[in-house]
N, C-alpha and C. Protein backbone atom coordinates (compact mmCIF):
# COMPACT_ATOMS: atom_id res chain seq x y z
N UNK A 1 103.02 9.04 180.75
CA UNK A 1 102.08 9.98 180.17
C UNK A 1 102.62 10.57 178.87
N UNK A 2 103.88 10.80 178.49
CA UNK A 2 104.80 11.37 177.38
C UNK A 2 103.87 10.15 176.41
N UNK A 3 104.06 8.84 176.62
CA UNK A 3 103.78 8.02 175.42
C UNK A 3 102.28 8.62 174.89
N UNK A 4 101.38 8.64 175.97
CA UNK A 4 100.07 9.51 175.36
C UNK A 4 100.27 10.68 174.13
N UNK A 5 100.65 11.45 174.85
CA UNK A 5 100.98 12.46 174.10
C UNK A 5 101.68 12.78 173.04
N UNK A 6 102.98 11.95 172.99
CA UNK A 6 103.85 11.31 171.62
C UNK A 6 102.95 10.80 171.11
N UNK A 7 101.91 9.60 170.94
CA UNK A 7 101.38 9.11 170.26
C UNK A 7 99.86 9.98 169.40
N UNK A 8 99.53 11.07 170.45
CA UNK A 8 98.39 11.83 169.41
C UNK A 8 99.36 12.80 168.27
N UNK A 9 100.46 13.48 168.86
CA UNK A 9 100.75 14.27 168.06
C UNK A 9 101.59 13.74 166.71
N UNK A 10 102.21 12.59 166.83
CA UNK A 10 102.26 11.62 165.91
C UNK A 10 100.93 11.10 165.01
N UNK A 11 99.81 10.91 165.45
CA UNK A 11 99.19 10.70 164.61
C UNK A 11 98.27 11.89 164.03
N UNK A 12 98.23 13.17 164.53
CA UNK A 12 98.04 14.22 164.03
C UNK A 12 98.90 14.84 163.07
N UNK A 13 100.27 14.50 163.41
CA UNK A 13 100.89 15.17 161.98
C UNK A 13 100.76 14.77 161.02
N UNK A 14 101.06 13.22 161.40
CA UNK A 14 100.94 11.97 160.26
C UNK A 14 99.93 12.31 158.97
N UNK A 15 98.62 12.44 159.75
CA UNK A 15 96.92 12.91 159.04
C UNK A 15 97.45 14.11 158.06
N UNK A 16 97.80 15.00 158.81
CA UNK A 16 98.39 16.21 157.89
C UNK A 16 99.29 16.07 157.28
N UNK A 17 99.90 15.67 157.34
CA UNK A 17 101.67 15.21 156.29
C UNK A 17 100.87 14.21 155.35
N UNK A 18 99.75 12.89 155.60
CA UNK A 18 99.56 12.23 154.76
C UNK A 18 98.56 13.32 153.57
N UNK A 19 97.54 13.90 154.46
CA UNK A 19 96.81 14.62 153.63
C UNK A 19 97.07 15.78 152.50
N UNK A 20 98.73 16.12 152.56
CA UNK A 20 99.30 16.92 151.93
C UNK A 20 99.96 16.21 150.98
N UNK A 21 100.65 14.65 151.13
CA UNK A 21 101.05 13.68 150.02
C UNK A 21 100.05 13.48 149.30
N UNK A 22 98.95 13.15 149.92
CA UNK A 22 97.77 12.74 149.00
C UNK A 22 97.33 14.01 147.79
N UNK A 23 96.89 14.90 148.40
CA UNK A 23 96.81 15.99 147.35
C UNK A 23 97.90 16.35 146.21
N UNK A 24 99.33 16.53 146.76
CA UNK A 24 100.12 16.19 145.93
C UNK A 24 100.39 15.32 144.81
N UNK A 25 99.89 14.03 145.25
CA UNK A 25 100.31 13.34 144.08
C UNK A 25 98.72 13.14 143.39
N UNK A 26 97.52 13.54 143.84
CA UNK A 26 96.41 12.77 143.18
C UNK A 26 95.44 14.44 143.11
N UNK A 27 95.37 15.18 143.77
CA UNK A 27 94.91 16.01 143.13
C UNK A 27 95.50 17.04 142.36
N UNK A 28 96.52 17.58 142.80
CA UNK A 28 96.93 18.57 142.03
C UNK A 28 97.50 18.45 140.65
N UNK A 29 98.12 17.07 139.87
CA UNK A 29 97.92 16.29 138.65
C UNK A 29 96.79 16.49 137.94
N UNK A 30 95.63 16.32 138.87
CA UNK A 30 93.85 16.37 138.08
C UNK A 30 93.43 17.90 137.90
N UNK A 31 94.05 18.91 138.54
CA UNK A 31 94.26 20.38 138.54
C UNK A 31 94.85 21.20 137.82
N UNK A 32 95.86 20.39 137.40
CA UNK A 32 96.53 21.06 135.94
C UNK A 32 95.86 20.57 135.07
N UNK A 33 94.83 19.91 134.68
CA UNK A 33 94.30 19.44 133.41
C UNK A 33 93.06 20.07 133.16
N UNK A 34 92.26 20.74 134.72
CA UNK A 34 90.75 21.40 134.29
C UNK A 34 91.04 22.88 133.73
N UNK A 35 90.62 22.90 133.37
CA UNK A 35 89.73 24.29 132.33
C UNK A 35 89.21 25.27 133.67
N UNK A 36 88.86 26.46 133.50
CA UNK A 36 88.87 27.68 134.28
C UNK A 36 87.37 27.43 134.96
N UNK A 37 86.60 27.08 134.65
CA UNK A 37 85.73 26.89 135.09
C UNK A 37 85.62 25.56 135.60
N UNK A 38 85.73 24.07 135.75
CA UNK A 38 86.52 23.54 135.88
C UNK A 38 86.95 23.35 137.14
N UNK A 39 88.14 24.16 137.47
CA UNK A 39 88.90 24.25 138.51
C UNK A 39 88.39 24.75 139.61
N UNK A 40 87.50 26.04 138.97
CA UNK A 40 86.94 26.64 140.03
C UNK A 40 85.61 26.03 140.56
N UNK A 41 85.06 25.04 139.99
CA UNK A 41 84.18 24.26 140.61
C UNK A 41 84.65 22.97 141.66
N UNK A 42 85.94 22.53 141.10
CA UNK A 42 86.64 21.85 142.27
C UNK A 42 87.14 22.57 143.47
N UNK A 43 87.52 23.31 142.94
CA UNK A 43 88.64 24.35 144.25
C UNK A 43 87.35 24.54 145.31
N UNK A 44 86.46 25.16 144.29
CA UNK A 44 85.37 25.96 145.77
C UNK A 44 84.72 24.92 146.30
N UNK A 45 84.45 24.14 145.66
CA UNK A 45 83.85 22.88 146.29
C UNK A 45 84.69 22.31 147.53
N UNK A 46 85.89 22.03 147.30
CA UNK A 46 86.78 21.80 147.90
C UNK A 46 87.11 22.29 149.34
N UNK A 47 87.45 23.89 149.14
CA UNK A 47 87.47 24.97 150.67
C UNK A 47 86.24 24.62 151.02
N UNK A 48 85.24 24.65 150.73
CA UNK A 48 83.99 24.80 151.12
C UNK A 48 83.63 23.58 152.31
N UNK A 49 83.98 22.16 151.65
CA UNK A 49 84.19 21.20 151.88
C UNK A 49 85.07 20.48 153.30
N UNK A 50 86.47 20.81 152.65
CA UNK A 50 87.14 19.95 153.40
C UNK A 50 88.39 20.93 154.29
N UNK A 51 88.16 22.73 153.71
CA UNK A 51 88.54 23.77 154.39
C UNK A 51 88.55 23.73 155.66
N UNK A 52 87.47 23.66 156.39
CA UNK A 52 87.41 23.50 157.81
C UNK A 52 88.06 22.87 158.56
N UNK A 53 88.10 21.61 158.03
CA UNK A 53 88.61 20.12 158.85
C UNK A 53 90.05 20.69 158.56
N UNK A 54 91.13 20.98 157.60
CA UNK A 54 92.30 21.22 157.89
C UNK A 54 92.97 22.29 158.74
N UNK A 55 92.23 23.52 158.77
CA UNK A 55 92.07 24.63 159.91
C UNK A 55 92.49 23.42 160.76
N UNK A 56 91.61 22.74 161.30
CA UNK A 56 91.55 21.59 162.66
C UNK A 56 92.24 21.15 162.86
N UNK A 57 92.75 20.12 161.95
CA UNK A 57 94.20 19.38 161.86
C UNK A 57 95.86 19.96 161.84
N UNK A 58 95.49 21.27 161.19
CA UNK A 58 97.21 22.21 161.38
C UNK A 58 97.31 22.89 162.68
N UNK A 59 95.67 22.94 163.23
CA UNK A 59 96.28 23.75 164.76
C UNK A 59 96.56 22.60 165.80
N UNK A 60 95.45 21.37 165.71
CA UNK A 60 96.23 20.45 166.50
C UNK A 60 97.20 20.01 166.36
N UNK A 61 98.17 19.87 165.29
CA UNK A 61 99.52 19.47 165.13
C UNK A 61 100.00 20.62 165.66
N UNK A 62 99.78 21.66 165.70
CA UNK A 62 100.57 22.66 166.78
C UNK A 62 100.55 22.93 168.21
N UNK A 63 99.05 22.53 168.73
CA UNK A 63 98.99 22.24 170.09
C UNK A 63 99.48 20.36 170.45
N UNK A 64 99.14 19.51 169.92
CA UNK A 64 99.56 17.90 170.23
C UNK A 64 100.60 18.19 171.29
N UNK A 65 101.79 19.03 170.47
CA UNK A 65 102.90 18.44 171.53
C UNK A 65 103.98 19.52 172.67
N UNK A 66 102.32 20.66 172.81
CA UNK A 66 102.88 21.36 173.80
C UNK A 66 103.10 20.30 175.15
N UNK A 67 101.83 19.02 175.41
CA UNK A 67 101.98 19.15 176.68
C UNK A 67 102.98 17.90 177.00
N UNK A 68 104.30 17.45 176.22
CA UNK A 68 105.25 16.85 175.74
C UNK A 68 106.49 17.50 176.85
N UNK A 69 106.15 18.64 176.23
CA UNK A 69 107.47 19.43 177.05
C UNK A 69 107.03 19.75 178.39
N UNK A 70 105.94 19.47 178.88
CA UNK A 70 105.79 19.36 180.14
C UNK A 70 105.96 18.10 180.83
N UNK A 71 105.39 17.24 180.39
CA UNK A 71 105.95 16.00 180.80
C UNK A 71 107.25 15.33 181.04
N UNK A 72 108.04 16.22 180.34
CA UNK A 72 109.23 15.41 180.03
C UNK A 72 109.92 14.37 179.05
N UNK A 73 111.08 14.04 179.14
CA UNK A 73 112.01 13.03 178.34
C UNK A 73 113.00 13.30 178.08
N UNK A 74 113.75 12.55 177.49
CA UNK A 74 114.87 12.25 177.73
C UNK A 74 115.25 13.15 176.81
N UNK A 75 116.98 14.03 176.37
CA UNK A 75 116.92 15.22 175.79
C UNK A 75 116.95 14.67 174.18
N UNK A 76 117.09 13.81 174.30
CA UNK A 76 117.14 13.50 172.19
C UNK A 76 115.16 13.54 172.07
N UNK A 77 114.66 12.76 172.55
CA UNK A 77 113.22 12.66 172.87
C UNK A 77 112.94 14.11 172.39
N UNK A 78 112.83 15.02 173.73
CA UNK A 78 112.59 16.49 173.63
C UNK A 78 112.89 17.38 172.80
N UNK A 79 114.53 17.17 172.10
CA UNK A 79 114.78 17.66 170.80
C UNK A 79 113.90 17.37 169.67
N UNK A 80 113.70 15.91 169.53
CA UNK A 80 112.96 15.48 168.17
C UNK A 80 111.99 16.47 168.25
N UNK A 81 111.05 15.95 169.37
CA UNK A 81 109.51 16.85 169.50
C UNK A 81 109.99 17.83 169.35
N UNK A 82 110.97 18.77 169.51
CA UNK A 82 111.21 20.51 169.40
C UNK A 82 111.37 20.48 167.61
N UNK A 83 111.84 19.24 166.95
CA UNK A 83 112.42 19.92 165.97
C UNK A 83 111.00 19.69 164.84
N UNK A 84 110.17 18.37 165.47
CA UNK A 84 108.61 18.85 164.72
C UNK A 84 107.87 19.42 164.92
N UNK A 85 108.14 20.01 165.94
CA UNK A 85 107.56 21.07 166.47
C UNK A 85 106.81 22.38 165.63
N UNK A 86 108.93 22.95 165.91
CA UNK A 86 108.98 23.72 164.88
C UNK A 86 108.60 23.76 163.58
N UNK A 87 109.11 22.35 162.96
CA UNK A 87 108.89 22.02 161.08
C UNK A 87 106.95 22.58 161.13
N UNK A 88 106.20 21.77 162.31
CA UNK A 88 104.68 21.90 161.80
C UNK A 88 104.51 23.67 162.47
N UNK A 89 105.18 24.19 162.67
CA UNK A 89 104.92 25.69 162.98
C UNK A 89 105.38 26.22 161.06
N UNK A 90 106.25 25.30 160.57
CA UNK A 90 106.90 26.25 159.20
C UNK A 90 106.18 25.43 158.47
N UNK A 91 104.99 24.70 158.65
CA UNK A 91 103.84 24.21 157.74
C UNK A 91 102.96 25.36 157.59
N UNK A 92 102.84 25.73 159.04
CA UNK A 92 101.62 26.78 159.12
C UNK A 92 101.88 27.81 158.63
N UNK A 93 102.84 28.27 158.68
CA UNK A 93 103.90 29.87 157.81
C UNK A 93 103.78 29.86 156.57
N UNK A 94 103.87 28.45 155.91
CA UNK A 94 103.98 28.31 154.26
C UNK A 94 102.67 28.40 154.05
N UNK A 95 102.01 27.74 154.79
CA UNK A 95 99.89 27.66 154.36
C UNK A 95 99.62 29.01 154.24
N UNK A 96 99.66 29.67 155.47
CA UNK A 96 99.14 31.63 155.67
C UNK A 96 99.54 32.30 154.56
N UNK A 97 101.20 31.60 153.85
CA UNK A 97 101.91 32.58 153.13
C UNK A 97 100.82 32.35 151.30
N UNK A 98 101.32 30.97 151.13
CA UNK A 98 100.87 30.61 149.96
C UNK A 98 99.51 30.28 149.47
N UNK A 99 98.47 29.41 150.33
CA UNK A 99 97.34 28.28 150.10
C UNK A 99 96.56 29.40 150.84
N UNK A 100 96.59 30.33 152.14
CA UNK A 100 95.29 30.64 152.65
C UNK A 100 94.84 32.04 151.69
N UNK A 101 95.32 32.60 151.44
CA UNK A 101 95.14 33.63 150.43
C UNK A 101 94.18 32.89 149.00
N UNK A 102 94.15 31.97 148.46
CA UNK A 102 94.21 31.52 147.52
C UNK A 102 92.45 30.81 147.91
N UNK A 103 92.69 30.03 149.13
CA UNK A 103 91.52 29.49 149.79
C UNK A 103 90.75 30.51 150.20
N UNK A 104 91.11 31.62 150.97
CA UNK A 104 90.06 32.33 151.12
C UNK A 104 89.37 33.16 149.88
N UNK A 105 89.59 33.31 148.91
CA UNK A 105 89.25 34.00 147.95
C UNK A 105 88.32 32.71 147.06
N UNK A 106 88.97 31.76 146.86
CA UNK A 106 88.23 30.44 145.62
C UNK A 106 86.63 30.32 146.61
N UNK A 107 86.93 30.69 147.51
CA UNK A 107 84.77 30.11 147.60
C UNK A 107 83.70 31.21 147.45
N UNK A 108 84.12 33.05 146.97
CA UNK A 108 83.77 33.34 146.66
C UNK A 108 83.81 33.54 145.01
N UNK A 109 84.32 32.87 144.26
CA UNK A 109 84.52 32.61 142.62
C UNK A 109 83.31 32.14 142.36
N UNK A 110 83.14 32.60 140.88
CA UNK A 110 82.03 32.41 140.05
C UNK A 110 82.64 31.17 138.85
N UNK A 111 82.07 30.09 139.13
CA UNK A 111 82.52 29.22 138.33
C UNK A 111 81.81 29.55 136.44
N UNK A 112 81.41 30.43 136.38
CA UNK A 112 81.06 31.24 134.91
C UNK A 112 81.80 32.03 134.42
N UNK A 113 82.25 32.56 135.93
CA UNK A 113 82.91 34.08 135.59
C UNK A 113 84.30 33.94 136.51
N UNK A 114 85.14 32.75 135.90
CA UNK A 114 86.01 32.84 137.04
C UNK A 114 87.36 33.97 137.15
N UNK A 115 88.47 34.12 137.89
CA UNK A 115 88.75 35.73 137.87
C UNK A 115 89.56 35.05 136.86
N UNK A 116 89.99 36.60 136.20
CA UNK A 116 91.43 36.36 135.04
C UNK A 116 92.56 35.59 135.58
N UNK A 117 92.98 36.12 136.85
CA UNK A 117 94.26 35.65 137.34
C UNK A 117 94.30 33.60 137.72
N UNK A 118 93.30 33.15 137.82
CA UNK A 118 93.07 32.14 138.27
C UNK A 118 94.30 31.11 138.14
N UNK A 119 95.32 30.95 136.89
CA UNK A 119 96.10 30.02 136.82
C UNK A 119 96.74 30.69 137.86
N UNK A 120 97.69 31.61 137.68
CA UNK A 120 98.51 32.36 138.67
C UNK A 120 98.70 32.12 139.91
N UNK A 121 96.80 32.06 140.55
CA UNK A 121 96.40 31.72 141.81
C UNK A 121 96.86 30.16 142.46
N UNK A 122 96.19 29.45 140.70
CA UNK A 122 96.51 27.66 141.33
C UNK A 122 98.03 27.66 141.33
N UNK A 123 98.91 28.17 140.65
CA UNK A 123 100.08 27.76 140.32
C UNK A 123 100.70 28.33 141.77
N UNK A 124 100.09 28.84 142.72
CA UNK A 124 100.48 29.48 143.57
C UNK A 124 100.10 28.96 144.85
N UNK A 125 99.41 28.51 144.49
CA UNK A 125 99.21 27.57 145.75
C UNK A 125 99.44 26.20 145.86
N UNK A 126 99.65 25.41 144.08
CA UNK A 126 100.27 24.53 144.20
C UNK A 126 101.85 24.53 144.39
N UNK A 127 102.31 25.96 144.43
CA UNK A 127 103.91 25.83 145.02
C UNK A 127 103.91 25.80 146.20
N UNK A 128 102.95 26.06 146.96
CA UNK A 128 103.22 26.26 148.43
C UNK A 128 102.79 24.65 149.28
N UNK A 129 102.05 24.24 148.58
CA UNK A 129 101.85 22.72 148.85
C UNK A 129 102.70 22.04 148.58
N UNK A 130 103.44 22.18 147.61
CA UNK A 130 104.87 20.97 147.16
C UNK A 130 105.85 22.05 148.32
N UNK A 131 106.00 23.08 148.81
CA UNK A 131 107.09 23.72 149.90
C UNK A 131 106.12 22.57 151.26
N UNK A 132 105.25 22.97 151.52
CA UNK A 132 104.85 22.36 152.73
C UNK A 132 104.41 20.61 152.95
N UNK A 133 104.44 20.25 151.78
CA UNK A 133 104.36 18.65 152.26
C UNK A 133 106.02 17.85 152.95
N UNK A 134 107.19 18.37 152.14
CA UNK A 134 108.37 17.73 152.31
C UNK A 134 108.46 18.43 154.07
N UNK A 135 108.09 19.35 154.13
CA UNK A 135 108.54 19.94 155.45
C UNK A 135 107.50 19.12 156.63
N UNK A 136 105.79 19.05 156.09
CA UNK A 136 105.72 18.00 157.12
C UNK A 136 105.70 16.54 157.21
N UNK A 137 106.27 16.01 155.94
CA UNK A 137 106.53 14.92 156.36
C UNK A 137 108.25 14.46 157.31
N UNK A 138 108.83 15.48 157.23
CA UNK A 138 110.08 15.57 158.30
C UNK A 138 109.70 15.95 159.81
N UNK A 139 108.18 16.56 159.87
CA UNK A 139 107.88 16.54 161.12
C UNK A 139 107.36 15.43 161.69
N UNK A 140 106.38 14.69 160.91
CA UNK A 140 106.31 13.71 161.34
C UNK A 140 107.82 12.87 161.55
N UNK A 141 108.52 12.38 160.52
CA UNK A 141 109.37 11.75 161.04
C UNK A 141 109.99 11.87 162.11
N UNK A 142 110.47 13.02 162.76
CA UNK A 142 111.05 13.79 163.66
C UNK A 142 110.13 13.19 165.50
N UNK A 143 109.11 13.39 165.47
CA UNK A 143 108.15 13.01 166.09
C UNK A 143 107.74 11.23 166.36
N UNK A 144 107.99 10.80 164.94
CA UNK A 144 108.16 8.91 165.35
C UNK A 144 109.04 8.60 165.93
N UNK A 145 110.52 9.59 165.27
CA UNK A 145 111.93 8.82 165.45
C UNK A 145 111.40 9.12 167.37
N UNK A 146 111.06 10.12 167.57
CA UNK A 146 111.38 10.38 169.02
C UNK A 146 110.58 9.54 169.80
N UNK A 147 109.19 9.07 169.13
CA UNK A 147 108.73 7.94 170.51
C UNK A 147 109.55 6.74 169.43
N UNK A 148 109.98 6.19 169.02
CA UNK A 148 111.05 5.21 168.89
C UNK A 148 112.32 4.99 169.91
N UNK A 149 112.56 6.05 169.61
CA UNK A 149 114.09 6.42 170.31
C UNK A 149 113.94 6.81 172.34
N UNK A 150 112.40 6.53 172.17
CA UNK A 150 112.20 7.08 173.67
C UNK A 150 112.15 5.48 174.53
């Protein structure tokens, strides 16, 4: 039953670790180049959009591999899963800290009237995305090595 369960929360982080490379290298490049209005027609479009579905995906990478440690394995096994565990708990810490502030505010913006601070904002949430992609793509790894190693 562990392999069940190794195998969703593996492919739940994966989704999120990939979906945070992807933005990294292909949107946030196309984000430094728009204009204030611009940005704020991507951004809000964006939360508006595809906001929800990641809510979805960062809490199931946090529930996937509670029921891991109930099942059991072997203690390197159980470590790995503890140590992506943790990493996708310090995904969710960096998101609340940096990106949800930033997201909750861009879908009420006026793409006419967008606020003064706006670079500030992107530059601020694109730091917290380059902090949180390296961290979950070590959760995922952490999480393969362990159904590998299991």
């Amino acid at each position: 039953m562990i392999t069940v369960f190794l195998l969703l929360s593996i492919l739940v982080t994966g989704v999120n670790a990939g979906v945070f490379v992807a933005v990294q290298i292909a949107q946030v490049p196309v984000q430094r180049t728009l204009g204030a209005r611009d940005f704020v027609l991507v951004k809000k479009s964006f939360e508006l959009r595809y906001g929800p579905r990641m809510r979805v995906l960062v809490v199931a990478s946090l529930l996937a591999p509670i029921p891991i440690y109930v099942t059991g394995g072997s203690v390197t096994t159980l470590s790995l899963v503890a140590i992506g565990h943790a990493l996708a708990l310090a995904v969710l810490v960096v998101t609340a800290i940096y990106n949800l502030p930033v997201n909750r505010v861009a879908i009420t913006w006026d793409p006419e009237q967008p606020p003064t601070d706006w670079e500030a904002r992107r530059a601020r949430w694109h730091l917290g995305n380059a902090i949180r992609t390296p961290i979950a793509l070590v959760a995922f790894a952490c999480l393969a090595l362990a159904a590998v190693l299991d």
